[in-house]
Protein backbone atom coordinates (compact mmCIF):
# COMPACT_ATOMS: atom_id res chain seq x y z
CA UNK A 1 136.11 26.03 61.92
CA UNK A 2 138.08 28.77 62.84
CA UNK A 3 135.69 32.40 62.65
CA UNK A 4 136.72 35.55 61.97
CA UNK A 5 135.96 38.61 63.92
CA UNK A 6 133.38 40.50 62.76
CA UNK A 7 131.97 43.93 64.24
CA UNK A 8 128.47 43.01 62.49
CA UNK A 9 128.42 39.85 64.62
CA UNK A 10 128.36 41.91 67.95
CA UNK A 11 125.05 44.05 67.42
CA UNK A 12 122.43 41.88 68.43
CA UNK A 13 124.93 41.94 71.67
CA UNK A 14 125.09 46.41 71.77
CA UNK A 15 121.28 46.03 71.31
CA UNK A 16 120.48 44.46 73.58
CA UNK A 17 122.54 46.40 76.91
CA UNK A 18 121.64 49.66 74.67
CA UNK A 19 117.82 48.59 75.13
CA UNK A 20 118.19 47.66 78.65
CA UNK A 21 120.40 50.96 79.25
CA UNK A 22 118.63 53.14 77.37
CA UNK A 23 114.99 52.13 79.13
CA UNK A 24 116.40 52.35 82.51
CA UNK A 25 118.01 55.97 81.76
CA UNK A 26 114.92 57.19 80.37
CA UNK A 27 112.69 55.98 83.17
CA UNK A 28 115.45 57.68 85.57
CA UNK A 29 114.75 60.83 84.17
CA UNK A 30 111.01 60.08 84.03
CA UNK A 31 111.01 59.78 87.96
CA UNK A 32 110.18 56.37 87.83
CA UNK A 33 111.34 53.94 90.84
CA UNK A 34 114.21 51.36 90.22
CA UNK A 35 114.00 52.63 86.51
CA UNK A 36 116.90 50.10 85.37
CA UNK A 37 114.70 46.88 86.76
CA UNK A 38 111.31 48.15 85.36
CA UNK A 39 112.52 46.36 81.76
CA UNK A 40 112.66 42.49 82.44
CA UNK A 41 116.09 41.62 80.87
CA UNK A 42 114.57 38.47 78.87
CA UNK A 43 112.36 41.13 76.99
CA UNK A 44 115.89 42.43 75.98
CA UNK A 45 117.61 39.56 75.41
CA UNK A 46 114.69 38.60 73.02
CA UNK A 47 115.09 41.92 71.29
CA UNK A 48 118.84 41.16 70.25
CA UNK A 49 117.85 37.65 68.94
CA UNK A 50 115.22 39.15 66.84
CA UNK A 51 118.12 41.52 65.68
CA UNK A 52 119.82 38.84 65.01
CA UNK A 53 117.80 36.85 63.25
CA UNK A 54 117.31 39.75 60.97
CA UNK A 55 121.16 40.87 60.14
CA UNK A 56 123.21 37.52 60.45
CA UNK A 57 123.75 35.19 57.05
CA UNK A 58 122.06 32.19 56.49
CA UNK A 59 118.73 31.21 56.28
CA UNK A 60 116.32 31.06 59.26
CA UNK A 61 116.51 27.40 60.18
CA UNK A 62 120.22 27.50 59.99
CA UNK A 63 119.77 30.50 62.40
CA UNK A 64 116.98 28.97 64.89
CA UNK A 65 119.73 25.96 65.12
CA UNK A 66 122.40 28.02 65.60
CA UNK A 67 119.98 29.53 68.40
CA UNK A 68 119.37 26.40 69.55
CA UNK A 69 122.71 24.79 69.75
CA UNK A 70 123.10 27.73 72.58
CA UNK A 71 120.19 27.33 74.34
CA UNK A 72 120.92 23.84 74.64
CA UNK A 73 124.65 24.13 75.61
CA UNK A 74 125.63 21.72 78.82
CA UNK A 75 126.94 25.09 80.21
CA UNK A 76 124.09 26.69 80.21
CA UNK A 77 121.73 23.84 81.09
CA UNK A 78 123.81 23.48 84.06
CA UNK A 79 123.45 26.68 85.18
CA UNK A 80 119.89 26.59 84.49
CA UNK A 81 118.68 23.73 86.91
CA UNK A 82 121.30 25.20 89.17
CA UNK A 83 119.32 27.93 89.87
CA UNK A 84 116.15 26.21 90.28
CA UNK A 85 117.62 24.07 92.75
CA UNK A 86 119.35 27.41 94.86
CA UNK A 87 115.74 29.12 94.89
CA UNK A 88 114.51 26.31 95.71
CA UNK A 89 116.86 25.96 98.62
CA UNK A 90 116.45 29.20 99.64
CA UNK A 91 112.39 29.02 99.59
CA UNK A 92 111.68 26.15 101.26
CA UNK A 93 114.42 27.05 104.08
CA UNK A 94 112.90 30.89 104.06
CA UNK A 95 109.31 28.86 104.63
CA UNK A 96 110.76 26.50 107.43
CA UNK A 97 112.28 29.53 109.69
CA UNK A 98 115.29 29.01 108.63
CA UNK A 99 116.69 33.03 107.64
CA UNK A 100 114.48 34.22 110.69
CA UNK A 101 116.98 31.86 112.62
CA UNK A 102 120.02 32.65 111.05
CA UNK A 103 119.28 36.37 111.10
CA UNK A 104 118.06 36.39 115.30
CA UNK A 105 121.30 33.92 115.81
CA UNK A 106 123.47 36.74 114.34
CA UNK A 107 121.73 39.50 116.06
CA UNK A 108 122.14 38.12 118.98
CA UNK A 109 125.67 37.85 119.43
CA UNK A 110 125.94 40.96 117.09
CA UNK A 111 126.16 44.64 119.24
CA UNK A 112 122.67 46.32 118.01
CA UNK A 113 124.09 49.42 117.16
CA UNK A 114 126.04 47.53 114.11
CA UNK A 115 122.90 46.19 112.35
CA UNK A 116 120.18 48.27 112.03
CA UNK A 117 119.58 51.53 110.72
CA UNK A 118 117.08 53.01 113.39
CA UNK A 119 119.48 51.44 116.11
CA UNK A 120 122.39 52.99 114.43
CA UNK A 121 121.32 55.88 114.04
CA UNK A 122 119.95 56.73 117.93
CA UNK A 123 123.83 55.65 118.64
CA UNK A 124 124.99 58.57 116.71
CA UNK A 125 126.96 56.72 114.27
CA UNK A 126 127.04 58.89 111.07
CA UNK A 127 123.85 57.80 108.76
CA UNK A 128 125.63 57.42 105.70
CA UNK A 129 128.16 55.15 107.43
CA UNK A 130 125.63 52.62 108.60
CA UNK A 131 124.24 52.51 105.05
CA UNK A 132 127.73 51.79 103.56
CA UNK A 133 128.80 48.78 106.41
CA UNK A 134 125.08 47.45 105.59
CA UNK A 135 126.01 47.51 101.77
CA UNK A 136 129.81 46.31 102.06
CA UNK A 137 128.46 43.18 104.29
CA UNK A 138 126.23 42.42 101.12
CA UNK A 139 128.29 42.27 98.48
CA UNK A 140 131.16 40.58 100.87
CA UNK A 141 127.81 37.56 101.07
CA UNK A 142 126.55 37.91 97.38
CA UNK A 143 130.48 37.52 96.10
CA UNK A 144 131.14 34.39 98.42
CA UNK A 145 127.71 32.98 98.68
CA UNK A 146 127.96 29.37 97.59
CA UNK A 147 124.13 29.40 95.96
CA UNK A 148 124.65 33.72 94.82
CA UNK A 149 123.11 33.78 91.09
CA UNK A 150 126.98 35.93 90.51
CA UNK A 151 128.72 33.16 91.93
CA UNK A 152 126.90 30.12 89.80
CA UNK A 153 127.30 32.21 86.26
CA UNK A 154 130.52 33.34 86.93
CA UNK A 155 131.69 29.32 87.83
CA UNK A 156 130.04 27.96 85.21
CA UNK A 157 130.54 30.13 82.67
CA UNK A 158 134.39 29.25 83.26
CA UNK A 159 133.43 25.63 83.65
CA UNK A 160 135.53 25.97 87.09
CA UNK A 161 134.13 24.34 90.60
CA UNK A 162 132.60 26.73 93.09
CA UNK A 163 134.75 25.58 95.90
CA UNK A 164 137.92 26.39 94.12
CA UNK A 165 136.30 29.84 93.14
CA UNK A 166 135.22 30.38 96.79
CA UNK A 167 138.85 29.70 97.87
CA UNK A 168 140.75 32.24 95.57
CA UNK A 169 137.73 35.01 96.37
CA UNK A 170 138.12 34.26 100.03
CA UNK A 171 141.86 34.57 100.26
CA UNK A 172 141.40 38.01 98.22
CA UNK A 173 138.19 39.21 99.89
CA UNK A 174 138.87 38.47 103.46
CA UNK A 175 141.74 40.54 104.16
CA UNK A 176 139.02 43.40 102.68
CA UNK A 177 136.43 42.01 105.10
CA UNK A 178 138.76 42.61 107.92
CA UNK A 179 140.55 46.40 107.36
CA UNK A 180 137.04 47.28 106.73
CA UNK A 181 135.99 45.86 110.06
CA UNK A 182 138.62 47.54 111.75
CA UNK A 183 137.83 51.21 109.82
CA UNK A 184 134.42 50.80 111.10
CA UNK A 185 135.97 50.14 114.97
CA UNK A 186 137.90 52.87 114.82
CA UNK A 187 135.19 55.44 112.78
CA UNK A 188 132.19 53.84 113.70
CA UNK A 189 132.50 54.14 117.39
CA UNK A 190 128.44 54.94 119.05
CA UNK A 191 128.35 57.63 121.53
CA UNK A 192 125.07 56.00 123.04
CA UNK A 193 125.17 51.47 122.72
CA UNK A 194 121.26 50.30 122.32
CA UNK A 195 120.28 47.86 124.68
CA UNK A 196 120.66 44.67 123.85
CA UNK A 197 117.59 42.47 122.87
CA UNK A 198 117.33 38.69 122.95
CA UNK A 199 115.71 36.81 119.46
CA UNK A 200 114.45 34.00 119.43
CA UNK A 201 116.12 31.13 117.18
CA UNK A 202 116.71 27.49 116.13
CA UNK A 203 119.89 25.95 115.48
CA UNK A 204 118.68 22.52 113.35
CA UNK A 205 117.06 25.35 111.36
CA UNK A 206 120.27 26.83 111.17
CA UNK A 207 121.84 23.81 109.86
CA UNK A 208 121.10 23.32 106.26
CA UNK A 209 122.73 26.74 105.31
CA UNK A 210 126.03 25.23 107.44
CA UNK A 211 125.51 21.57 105.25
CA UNK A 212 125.01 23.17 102.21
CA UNK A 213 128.31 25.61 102.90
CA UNK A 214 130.38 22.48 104.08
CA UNK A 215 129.32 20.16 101.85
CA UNK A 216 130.14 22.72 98.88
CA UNK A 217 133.41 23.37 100.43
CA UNK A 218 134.47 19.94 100.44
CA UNK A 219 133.86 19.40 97.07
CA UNK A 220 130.65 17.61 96.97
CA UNK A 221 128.57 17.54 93.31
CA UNK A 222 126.48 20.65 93.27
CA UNK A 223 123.41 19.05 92.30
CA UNK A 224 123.50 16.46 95.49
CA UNK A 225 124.27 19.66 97.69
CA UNK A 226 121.67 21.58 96.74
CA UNK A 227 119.10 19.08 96.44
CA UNK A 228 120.08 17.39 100.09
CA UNK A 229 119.70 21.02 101.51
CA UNK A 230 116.12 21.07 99.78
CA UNK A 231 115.22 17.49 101.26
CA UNK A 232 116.80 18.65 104.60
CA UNK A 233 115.35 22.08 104.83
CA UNK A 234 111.54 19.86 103.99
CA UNK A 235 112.39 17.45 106.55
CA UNK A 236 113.22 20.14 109.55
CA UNK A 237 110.45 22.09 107.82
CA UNK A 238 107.84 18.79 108.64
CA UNK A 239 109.10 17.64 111.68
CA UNK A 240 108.17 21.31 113.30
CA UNK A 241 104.89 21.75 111.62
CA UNK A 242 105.86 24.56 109.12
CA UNK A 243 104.44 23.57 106.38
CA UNK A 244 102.40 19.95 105.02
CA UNK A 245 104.05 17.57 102.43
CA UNK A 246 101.89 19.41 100.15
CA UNK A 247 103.04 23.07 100.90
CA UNK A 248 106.25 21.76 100.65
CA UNK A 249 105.74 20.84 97.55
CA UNK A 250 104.20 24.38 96.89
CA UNK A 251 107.68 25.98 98.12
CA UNK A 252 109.19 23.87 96.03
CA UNK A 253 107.85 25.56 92.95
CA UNK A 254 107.82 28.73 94.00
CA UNK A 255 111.64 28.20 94.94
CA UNK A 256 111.72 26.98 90.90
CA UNK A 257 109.52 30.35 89.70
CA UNK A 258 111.44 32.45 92.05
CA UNK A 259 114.06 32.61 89.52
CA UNK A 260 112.53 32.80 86.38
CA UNK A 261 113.67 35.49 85.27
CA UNK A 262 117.29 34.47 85.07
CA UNK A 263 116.25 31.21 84.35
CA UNK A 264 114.51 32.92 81.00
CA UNK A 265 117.70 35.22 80.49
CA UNK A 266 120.08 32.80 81.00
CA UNK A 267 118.99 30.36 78.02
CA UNK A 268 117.66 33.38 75.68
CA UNK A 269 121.62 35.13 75.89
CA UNK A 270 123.18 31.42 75.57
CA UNK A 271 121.76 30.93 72.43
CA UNK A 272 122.38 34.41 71.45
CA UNK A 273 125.75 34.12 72.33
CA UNK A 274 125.59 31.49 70.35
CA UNK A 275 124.77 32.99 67.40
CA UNK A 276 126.75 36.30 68.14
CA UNK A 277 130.14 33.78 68.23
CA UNK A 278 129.27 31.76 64.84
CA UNK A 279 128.56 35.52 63.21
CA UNK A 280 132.42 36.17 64.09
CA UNK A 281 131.36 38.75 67.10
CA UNK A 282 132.77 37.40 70.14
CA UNK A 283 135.84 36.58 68.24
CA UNK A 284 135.83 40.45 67.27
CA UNK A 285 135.80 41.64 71.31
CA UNK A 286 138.96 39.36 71.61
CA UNK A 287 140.87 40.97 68.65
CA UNK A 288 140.26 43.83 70.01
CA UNK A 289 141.11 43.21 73.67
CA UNK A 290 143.82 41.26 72.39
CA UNK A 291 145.59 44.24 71.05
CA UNK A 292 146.15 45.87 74.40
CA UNK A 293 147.12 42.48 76.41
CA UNK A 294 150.72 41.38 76.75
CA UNK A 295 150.47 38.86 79.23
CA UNK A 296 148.99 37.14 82.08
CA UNK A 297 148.45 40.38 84.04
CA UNK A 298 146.60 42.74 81.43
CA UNK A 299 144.50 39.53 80.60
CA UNK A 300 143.07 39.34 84.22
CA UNK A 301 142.73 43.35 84.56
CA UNK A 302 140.76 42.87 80.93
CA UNK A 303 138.35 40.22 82.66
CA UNK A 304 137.51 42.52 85.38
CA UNK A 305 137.70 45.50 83.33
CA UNK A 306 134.46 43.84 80.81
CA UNK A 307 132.60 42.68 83.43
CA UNK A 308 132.51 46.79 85.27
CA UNK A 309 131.48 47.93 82.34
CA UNK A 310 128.95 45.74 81.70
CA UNK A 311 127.46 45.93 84.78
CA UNK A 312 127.60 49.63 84.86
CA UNK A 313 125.78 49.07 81.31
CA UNK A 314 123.42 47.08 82.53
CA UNK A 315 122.83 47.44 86.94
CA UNK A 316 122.93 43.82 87.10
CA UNK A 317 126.14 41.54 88.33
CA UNK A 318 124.82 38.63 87.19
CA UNK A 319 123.78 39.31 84.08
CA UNK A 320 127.06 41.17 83.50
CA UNK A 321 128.77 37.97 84.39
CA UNK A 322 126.32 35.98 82.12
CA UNK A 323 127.03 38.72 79.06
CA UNK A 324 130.88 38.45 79.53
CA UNK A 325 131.41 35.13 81.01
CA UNK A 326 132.21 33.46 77.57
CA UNK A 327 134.22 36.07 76.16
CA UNK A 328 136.64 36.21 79.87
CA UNK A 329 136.85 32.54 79.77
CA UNK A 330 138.58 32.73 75.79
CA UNK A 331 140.96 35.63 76.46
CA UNK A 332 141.94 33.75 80.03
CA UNK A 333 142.75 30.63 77.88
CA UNK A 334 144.51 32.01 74.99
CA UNK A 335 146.71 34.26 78.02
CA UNK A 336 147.02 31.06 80.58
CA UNK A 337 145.11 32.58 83.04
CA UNK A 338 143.72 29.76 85.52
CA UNK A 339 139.91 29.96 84.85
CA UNK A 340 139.71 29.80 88.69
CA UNK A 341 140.72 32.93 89.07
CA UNK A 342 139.09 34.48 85.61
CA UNK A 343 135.94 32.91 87.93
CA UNK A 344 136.68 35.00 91.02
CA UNK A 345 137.59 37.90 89.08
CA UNK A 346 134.06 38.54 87.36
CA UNK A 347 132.65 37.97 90.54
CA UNK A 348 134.65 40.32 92.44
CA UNK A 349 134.44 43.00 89.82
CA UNK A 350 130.99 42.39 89.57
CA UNK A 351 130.27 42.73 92.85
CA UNK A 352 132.28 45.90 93.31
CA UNK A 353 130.72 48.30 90.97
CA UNK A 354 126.65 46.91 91.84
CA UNK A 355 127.85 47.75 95.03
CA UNK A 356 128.34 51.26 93.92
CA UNK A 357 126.82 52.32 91.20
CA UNK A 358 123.84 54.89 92.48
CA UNK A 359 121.19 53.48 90.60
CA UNK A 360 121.42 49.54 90.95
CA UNK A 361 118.61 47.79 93.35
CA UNK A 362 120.53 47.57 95.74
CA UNK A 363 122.30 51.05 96.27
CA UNK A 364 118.13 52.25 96.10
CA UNK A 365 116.52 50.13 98.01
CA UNK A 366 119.56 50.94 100.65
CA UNK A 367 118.90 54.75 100.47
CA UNK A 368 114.67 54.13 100.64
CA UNK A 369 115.27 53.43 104.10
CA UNK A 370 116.55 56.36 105.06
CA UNK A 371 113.18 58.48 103.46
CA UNK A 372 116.38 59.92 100.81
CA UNK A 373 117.57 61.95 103.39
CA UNK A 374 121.09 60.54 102.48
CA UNK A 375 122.53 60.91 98.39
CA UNK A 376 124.38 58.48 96.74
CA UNK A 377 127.43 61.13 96.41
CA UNK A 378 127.27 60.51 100.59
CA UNK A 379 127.69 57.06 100.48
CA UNK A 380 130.14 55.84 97.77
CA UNK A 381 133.31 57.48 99.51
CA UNK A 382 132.78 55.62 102.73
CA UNK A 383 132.15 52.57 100.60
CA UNK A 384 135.47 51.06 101.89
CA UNK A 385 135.09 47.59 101.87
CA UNK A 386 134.44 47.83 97.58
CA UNK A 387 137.08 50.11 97.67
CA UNK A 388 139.51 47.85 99.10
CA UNK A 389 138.22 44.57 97.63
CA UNK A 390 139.22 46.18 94.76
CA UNK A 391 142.54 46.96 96.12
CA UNK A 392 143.70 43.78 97.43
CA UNK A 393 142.10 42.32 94.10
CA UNK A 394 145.13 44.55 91.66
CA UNK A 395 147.18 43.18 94.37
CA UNK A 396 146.52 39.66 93.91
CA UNK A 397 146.32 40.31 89.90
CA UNK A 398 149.72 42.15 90.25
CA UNK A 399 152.02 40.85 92.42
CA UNK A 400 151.92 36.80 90.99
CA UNK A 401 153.82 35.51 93.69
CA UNK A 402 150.63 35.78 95.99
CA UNK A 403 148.44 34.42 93.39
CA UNK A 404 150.98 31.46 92.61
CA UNK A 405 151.34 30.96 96.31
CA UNK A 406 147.27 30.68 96.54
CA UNK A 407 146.66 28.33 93.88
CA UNK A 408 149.75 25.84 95.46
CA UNK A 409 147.47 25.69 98.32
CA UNK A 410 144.20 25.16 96.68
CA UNK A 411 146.00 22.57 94.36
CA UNK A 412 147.17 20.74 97.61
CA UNK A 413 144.10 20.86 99.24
C-alpha cells in the first residue's frame, strides 16, 4: 500500500535527536564532560516510540506490531548479530595481544615524531597539527574499517556488500589519504627527530586483523569472516597462554556486551522507523527532498547532505547513518543512484563532520590530551584530510565519468 507523506508521522523521529540534542547542549553549558554521550541514545530512541505510540492512529496492538515488524526486520537483525560478532572480534583479539602487536608493529617502522603527542611535540611540530594528523588517521580507519559500527549500518542499511562499499570509499578516500600525507611532509617537518625506540610485537597475532581484511575483501560471507577471526584470534589467544578456554569464553561475552548500546539502539530506531514509515513520515522527508533533486547528482549530494546534519544533530556517525540510512537508500532508488555508492556516501559524510564537529567524543577526548591548552577553533582549519575527503568526495559525486569509470572496475572485479 502506497503511504502518503505525512509531517505528523516524523515527530517521534524530531523527538527523539531534539532529546538527544537538547540534553547534550544543556549539559555543555552545565560544564559537564562529553555532555552529548552522558544521554544513552536507546533512552532516546525509547522516548520517540513512546511518542509514538501516543500520536500515531490505530490501536496499540496494531502499533506494538507495527513496532515489531521493525524490530524484527532481516536488515536490522543482520546488523544486529553483526555487531556482536565485530566486538567480539575485536575483544578477544584486544585480550590475545593482538592491537598491542599491531600498534608496536606500526610504531616501529613509523618515525616517532609522527605518532605521539609528547614525541611530537619535543620535535617542535606545531601542537594543534599533531592533534589534527592523529584525528584525520581516525576517521581515514573508522570510514574504511571492515568491522567500523559506520561502515556495517551504512552497508546494511543499503542492503549493499561491504567489500563493494570499501572499494568505492577507497578509490575516493585514498587520494585524500595521500595529499594529506604529503601536506603533513611538507608542514609537518620536526626541527628535533626523537630517537627511535624498538616495541616489541607478534606477527601470528597480527594475522587475524590481515584474515579478517582479506577475507572481507574477497567477498567472503560476513558472518564466516567474523566468526573465523573470533575462532582464530581464541586459537592464537590459547596456544600462547593468554587466556583459558574459559576466559575465552568470558571475552567472548564481553566482545557481545561491548556493544550493547548500539545493539539496543539499533533494534529500538528499526522498529521506530518502522512505525515512523507506516505513519506516512519517511515518505514526507522524501517529498520534501524530492522537490529540490533533479537527478542523479543532487540525489547523492542529498544523501550526504542528511546524514551531516544528523550527525551534527546528534555527535554520533553511526547513529546518524542508522537514523538516515532508510530514508538515503529510497531517494537513491527512486534517482538510480547505485546503493554502493549511497553506502560510501553516508559513511564518508559521516565520518567527515564527527571528525570535526568540537564537541563529538572524539574531537574531546583528542583535545584532553593536550590539558585544553589547544581550542577546537585551532584544530578544525588544519583538519585537511576531512577537508579534502570531502573534496575529492563532490568530485567523485560531480564529475560521473570517474564514478562510472569506478563502478566498471568493481563490476569486473
Amino acid at each position: 500500500m502506497e503511504t502518503k507523506g505525512s509531517f505528523k508521522g516524523l515527530i517521534p523521529f524530531i523527538v527523539f535527536i531534539l532529546l538527544y540534542l537538547g540534553t547534550g547542549i544543556f549539559l555543555h553549558i552545565a560544564g559537564v564532560e562529553l555532555a552529548f554521550y552522558q544521554l544513552p541514545g536507546p533512552v532516546a530512541a525509547f522516548t520517540g516510540i513512546v511518542v509514538a505510540f501516543i500520536i500515531f492512529n490505530g490501536t496499540i496492538q496494531e502499533k506494538f506490531n507495527t513496532f515489531l515488524e521493525g524490530c524484527g526486520h532481516p536488515d536490522i537483525i543482520t546488523m544486529c548479530i553483526i555487531y556482536l560478532l565485530a566486538g567480539a572480534f575485536a575483544i578477544v583479539s584486544k585480550a590475545m595481544g593482538g592491537v598491542d602487536s599491531t600498534v608496536n608493529f606500526g610504531i616501529t617502522y613509523i618515525p616517532p615524531h609522527y605518532i605521539a603527542v609528547g614525541l611530537g611535540e619535543k620535535s617542535g611540530v606545531p601542537m594543534p597539527l599533531i592533534l589534527a594528523a592523529v584525528m584525520g588517521g581516525a576517521m581515514f580507519g573508522d570510514n574504511l574499517s571492515v568491522i567500523s559500527d559506520t561502515t556495517i549500518a551504512a552497508t546494511k542499511t543499503q542492503g549493499v556488500e561491504m567489500r563493494d562499499k570499501f572499494r568505492i570509499n577507497l578509490y575516493i578516500a585514498l587520494p585524500a589519504a595521500i595529499l594529506t600525507i604529503i601536506l603533513l611532509f611538507l608542514f609537518a617537518r620536526p626541527d628535533v627527530v626523537p630517537e627511535a625506540v624498538t616495541h616489541d610485537y607478534n606477527l601470528i597475532k597480527v594475522f587475524p586483523y590481515v584474515f579478517v581484511l582479506v577475507m572481507a575483501l574477497i567477498g567472503v560471507n560476513v558472518f564466516v569472516v567474523l566468526t573465523s577471526g573470533v575462532l582464530l584470534s581464541g586459537i592464537i589467544g590459547l596456544i600462547y597462554g593468554d587466556f583459558t578456554l574459559l576466559s575465552y569464553g568470558k571475552e567472548i561475552y564481553n566482545g557481545f556486551t561491548n556493544m550493547t548500546e548500539i545493539f539496543v539502539l539499533s533494534l529500538l530506531t528499526g522498529g521506530m522507523a518502522q512505525m515512523v514509515t507506516h505513519q506516512g513520515g519517511i515518505q514526507w522527508v522524501i517529498n520534501t527532498v524530492q522537490k529540490f533533486i533533479v537527478g542523479k547528482k543532487s540525489a547523492k549530494v542529498g544523501v550526504g547532505l542528511l546524514v551531516s546534519l544528523a550527525d551534527i544533530a546528534v555527535a554520533n556517525n553511526t547513529v546518524a547513518i542508522i537514523i538516515t540510512g532508510g530514508i538515503s537508500k529510497k531517494i537513491s532508488e527512486n534517482n538510480d543512484v547505485d546503493l554502493r555508492e549511497s553506502a560510501a556516501i553516508l559513511d564518508i559524510f559521516s565520518c567527515i563532520f564527527q571528525g570535526m564537529i568540537p564537541y563529538g567524543a572524539q574531537m574531546l577526548i583528542l583535545l584532553g590530551f593536550t590539558g585544553d591548552r589547544v581550542a577546537p577553533t585551532q584544530l578544525i582549519p588544519l583538519l585537511w584530510y576531512q577537508l579534502l575527503l570531502g573534496v575529492f568526495t563532490l568530485i567523485y559525486i560531480f564529475v560521473p565519468q570517474i564514478s562510472k569509470k569506478v563502478l566498471s572496475i568493481i563490476d569486473r572485479k
